[in-house]
Protein backbone atom coordinates (compact mmCIF):
# COMPACT_ATOMS: atom_id res chain seq x y z
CA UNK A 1 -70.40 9.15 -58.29
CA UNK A 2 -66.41 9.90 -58.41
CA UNK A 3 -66.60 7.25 -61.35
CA UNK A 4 -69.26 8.58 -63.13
CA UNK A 5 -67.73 12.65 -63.04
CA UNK A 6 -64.33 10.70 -63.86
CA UNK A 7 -66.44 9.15 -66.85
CA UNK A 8 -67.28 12.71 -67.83
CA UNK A 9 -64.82 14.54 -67.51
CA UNK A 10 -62.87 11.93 -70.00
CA UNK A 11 -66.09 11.45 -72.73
CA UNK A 12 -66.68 15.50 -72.93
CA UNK A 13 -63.43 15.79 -75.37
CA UNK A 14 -64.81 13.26 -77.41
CA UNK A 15 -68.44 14.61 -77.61
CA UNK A 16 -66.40 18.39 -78.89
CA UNK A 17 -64.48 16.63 -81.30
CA UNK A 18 -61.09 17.20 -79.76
CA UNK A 19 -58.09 15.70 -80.87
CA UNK A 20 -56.74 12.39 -78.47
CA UNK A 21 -53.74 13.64 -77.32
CA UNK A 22 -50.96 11.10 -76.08
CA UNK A 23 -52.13 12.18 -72.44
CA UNK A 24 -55.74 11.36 -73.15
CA UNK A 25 -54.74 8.17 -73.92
CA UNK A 26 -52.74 7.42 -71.17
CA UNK A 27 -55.42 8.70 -68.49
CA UNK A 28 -57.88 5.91 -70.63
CA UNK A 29 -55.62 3.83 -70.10
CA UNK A 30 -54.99 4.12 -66.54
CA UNK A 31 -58.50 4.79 -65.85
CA UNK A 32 -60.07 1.40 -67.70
CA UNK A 33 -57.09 -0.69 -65.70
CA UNK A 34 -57.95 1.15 -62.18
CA UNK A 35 -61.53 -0.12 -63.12
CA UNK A 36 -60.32 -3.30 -64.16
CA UNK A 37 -58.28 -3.83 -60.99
CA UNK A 38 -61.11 -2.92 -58.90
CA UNK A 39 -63.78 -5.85 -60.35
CA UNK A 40 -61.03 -8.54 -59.94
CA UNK A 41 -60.18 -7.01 -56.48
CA UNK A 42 -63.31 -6.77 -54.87
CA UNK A 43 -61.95 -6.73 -51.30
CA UNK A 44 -59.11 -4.19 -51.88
CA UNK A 45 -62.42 -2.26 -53.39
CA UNK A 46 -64.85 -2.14 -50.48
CA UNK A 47 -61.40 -1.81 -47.98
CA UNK A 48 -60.71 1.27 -49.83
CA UNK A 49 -64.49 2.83 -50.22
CA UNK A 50 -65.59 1.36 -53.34
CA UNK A 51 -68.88 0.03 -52.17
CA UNK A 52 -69.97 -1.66 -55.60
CA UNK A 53 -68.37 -4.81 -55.44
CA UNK A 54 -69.44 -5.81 -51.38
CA UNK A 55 -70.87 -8.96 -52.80
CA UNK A 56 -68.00 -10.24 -54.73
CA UNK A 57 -65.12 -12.06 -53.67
CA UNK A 58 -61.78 -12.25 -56.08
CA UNK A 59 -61.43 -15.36 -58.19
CA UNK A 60 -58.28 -16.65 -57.40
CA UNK A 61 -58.80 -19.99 -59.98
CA UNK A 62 -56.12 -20.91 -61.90
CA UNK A 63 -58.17 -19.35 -65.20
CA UNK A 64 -58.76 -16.23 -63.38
CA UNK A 65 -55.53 -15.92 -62.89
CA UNK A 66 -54.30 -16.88 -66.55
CA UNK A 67 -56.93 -14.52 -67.66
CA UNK A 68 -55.15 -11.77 -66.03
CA UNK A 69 -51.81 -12.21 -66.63
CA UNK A 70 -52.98 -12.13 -70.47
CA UNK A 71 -54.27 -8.92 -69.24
CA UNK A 72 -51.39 -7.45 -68.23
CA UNK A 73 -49.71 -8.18 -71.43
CA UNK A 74 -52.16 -6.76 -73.33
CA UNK A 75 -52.01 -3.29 -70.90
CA UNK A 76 -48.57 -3.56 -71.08
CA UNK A 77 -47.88 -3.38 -74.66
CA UNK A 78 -50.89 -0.59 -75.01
CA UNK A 79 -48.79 1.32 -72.61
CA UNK A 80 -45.75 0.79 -74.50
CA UNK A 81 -47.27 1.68 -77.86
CA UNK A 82 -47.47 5.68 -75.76
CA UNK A 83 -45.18 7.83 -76.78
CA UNK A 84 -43.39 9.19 -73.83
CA UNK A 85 -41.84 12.17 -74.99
CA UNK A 86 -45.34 13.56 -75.51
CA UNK A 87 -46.18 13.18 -71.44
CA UNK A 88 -45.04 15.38 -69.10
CA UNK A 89 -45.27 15.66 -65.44
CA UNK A 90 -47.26 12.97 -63.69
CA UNK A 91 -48.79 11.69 -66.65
């Protein structure tokens, strides 16, 4: 539920037309990598309350693990490309 009001509170802009603002961006950004985190981290996920992944366990393969260090770069240099002068406060 907490996923699906987060969800909504970050499509509504978007349905008004409303501009992306540099801290838009950022909480997509943070929000898509919290998901992310939580699908390759399924026991951090159910130890913390998030019930959806119960029947996973983490790939720790060699691949998996490639796959998300190529992930990381790939956050990492959309994070970069953020202006930070444009974010204030905890963003």
């Amino acid at each position: 539920m907490r996923t699906f009001l987060a969800s909504l509170f970050l499509l509504i802009p978007l349905a008004c037309g409303a501009a992306d603002t540099t801290a838009d961006e950022a909480r997509r950004l943070f929000e898509r990598e919290w998901q992310y985190q939580l699908r390759q981290q399924p026991e951090y996920a159910t130890g913390i309350g998030e019930h959806r992944y119960n029947a996973q366990l983490a790939d720790t393969s060699l691949a998996a693990r490639s796959a998300a260090v190529e992930h990381a770069r790939q956050v990492l240099e959309e994070a970069r490309s953020l202006d930070p002068a444009q974010l204030e406060g905890p963003d």
